[in-house]
C-alpha atoms as a PDB file:
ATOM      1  CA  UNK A   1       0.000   0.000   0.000  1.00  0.00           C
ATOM      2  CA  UNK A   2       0.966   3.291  -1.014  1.00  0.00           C
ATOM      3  CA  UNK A   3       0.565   6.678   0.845  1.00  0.00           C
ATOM      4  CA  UNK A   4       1.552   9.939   1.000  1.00  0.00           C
ATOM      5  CA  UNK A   5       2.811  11.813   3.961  1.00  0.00           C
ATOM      6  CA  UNK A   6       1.648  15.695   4.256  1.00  0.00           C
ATOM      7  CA  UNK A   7       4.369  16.655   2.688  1.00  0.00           C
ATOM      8  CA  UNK A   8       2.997  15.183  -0.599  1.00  0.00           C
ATOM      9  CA  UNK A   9       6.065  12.473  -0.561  1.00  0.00           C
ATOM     10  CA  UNK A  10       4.798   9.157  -1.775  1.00  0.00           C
ATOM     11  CA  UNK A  11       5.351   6.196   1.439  1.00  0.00           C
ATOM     12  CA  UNK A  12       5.053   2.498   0.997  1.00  0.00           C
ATOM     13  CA  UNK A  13       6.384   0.008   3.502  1.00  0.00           C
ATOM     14  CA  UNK A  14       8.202  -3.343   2.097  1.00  0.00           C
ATOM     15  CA  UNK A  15       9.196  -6.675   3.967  1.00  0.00           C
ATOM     16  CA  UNK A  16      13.078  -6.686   3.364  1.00  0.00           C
ATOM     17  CA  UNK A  17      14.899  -9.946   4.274  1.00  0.00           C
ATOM     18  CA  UNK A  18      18.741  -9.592   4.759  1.00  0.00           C
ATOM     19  CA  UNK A  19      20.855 -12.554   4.724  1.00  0.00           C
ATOM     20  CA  UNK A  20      24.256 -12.133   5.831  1.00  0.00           C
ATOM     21  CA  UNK A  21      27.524 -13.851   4.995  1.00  0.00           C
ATOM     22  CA  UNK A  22      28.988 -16.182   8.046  1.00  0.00           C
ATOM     23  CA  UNK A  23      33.122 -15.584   7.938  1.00  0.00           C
ATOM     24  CA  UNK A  24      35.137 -16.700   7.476  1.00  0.00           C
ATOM     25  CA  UNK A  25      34.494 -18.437   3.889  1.00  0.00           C
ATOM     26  CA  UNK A  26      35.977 -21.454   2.371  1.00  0.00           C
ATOM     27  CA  UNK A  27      38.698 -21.447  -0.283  1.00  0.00           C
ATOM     28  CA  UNK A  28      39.469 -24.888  -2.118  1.00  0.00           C
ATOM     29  CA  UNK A  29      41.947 -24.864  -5.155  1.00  0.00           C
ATOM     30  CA  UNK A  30      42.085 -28.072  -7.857  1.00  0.00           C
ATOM     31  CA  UNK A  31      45.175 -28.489  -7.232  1.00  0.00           C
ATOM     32  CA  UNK A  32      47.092 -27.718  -3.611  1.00  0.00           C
ATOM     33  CA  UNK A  33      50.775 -27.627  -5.033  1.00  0.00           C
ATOM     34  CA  UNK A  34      51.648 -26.128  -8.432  1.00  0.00           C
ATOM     35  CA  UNK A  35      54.789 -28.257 -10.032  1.00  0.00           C
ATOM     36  CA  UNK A  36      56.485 -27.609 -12.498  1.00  0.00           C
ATOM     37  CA  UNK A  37      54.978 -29.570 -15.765  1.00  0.00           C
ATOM     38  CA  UNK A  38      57.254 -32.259 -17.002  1.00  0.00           C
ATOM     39  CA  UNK A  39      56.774 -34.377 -19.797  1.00  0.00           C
ATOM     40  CA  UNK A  40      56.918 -37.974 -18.166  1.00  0.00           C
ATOM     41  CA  UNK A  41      57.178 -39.452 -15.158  1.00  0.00           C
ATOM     42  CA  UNK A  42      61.016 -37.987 -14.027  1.00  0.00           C
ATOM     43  CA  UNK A  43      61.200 -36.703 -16.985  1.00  0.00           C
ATOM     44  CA  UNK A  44      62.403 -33.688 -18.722  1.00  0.00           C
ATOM     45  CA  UNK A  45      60.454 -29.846 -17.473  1.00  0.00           C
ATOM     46  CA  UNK A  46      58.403 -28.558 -20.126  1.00  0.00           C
ATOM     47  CA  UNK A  47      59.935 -25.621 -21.019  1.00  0.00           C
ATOM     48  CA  UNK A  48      58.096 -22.084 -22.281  1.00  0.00           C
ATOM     49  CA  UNK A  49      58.508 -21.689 -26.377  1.00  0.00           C
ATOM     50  CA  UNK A  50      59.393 -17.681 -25.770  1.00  0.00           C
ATOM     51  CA  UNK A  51      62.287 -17.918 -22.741  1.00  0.00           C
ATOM     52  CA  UNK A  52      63.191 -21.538 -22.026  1.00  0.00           C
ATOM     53  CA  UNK A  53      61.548 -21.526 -18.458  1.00  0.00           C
ATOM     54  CA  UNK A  54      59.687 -23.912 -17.044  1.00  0.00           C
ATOM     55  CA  UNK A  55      55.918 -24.409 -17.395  1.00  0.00           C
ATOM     56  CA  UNK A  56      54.299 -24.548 -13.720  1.00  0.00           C
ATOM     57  CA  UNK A  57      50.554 -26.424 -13.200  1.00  0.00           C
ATOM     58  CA  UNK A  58      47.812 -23.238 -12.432  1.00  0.00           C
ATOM     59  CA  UNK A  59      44.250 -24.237 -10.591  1.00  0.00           C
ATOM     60  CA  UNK A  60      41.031 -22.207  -9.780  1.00  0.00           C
ATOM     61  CA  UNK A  61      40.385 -20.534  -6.026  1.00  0.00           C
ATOM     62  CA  UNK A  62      36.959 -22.089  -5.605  1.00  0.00           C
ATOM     63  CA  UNK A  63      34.841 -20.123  -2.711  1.00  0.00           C
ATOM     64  CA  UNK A  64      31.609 -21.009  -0.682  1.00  0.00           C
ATOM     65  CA  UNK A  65      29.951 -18.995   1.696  1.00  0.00           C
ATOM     66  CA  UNK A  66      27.084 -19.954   4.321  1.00  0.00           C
ATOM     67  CA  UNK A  67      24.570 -17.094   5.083  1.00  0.00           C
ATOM     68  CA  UNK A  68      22.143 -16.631   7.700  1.00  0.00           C
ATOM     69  CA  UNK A  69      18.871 -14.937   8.113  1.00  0.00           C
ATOM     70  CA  UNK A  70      18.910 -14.342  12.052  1.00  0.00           C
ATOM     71  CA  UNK A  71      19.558 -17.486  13.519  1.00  0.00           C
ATOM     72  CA  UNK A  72      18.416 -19.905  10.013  1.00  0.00           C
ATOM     73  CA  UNK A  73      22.123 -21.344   8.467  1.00  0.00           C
ATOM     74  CA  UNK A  74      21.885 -21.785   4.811  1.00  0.00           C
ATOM     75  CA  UNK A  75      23.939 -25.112   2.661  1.00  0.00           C
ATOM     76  CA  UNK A  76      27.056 -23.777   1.533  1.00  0.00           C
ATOM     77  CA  UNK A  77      26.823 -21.286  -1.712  1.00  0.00           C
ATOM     78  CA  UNK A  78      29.369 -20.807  -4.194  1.00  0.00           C
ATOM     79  CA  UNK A  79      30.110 -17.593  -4.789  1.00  0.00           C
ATOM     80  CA  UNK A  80      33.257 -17.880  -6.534  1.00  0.00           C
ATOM     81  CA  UNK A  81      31.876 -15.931  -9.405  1.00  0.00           C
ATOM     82  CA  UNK A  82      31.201 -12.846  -7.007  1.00  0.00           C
ATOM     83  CA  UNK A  83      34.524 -12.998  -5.279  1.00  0.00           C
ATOM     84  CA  UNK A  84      36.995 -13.420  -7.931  1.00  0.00           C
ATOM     85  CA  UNK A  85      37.491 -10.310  -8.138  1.00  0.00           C
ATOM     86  CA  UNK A  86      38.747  -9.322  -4.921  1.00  0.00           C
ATOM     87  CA  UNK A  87      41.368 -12.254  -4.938  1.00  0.00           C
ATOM     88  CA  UNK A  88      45.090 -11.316  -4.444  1.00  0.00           C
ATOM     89  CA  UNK A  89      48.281 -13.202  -4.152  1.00  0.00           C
ATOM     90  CA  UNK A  90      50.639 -12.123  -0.863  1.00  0.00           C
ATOM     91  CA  UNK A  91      53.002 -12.526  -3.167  1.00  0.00           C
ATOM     92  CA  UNK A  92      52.864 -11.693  -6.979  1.00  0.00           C
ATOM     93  CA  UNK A  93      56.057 -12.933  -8.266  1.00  0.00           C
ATOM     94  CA  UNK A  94      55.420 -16.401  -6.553  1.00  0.00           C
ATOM     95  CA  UNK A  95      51.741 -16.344  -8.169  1.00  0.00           C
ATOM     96  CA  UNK A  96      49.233 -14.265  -9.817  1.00  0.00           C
ATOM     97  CA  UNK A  97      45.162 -14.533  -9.741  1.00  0.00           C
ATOM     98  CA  UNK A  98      43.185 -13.778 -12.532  1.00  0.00           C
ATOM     99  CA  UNK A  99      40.241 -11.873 -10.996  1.00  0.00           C
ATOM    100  CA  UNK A 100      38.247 -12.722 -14.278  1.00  0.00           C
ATOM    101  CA  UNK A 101      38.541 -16.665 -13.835  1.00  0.00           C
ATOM    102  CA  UNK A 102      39.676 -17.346 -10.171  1.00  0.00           C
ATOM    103  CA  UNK A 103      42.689 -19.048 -12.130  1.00  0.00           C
ATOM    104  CA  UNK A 104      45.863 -19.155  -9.621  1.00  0.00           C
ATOM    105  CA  UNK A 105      49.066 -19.263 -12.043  1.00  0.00           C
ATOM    106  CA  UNK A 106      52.709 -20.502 -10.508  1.00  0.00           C
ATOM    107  CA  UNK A 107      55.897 -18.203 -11.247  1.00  0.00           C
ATOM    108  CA  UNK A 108      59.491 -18.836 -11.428  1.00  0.00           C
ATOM    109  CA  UNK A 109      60.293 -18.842  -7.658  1.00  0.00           C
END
């Protein structure tokens, strides 16, 4: 319903639910360690076609969030696609995140 105040400003009243995060969230990655590549078993590093480095393994920073309405828990969510863009490395020349995939790339340590 609709009304307006004596000031001729239009008032309604809405139900609002907010449902807030519970912190801390959980991380996962595909892959815990990033190796370098190498092309068998003990075998030879694959090596980058520009410099002659080696190629490391990357993985993708997976996030889930519960949230609660008052005192109500929800399942787990995965918000990885909200949060990827606020993910940062401690240390960029170790490893970089993309913030447009959540994709965790190795560096030459």
């Amino acid at each position: 319903q609709i009304e307006t105040d004596t000031s001729g400003i239009h008032v309604a009243a809405l139900p609002l639910r907010i449902w807030a995060p519970v912190l801390p969230v959980r991380l996962a990655t595909d892959v815990s360690v990033l190796r370098p590549i190498a092309l068998a078993t003990s075998g030879p590093l694959l090596l980058s076609a520009a410099d002659c480095t080696p190629q490391y393994l990357s993985t993708t920073v997976h996030v889930w969030a519960r949230f609660t309405l008052g005192t109500t828990p929800t399942d787990e969510v995965d918000v990885s696609t909200l949060t990827r863009p606020l993910l940062r490395s401690t240390d960029p020349n170790i490893a970089s995140v993309d913030p447009n995939t959540g994709t965790v790339a190795a560096h030459i340590p």
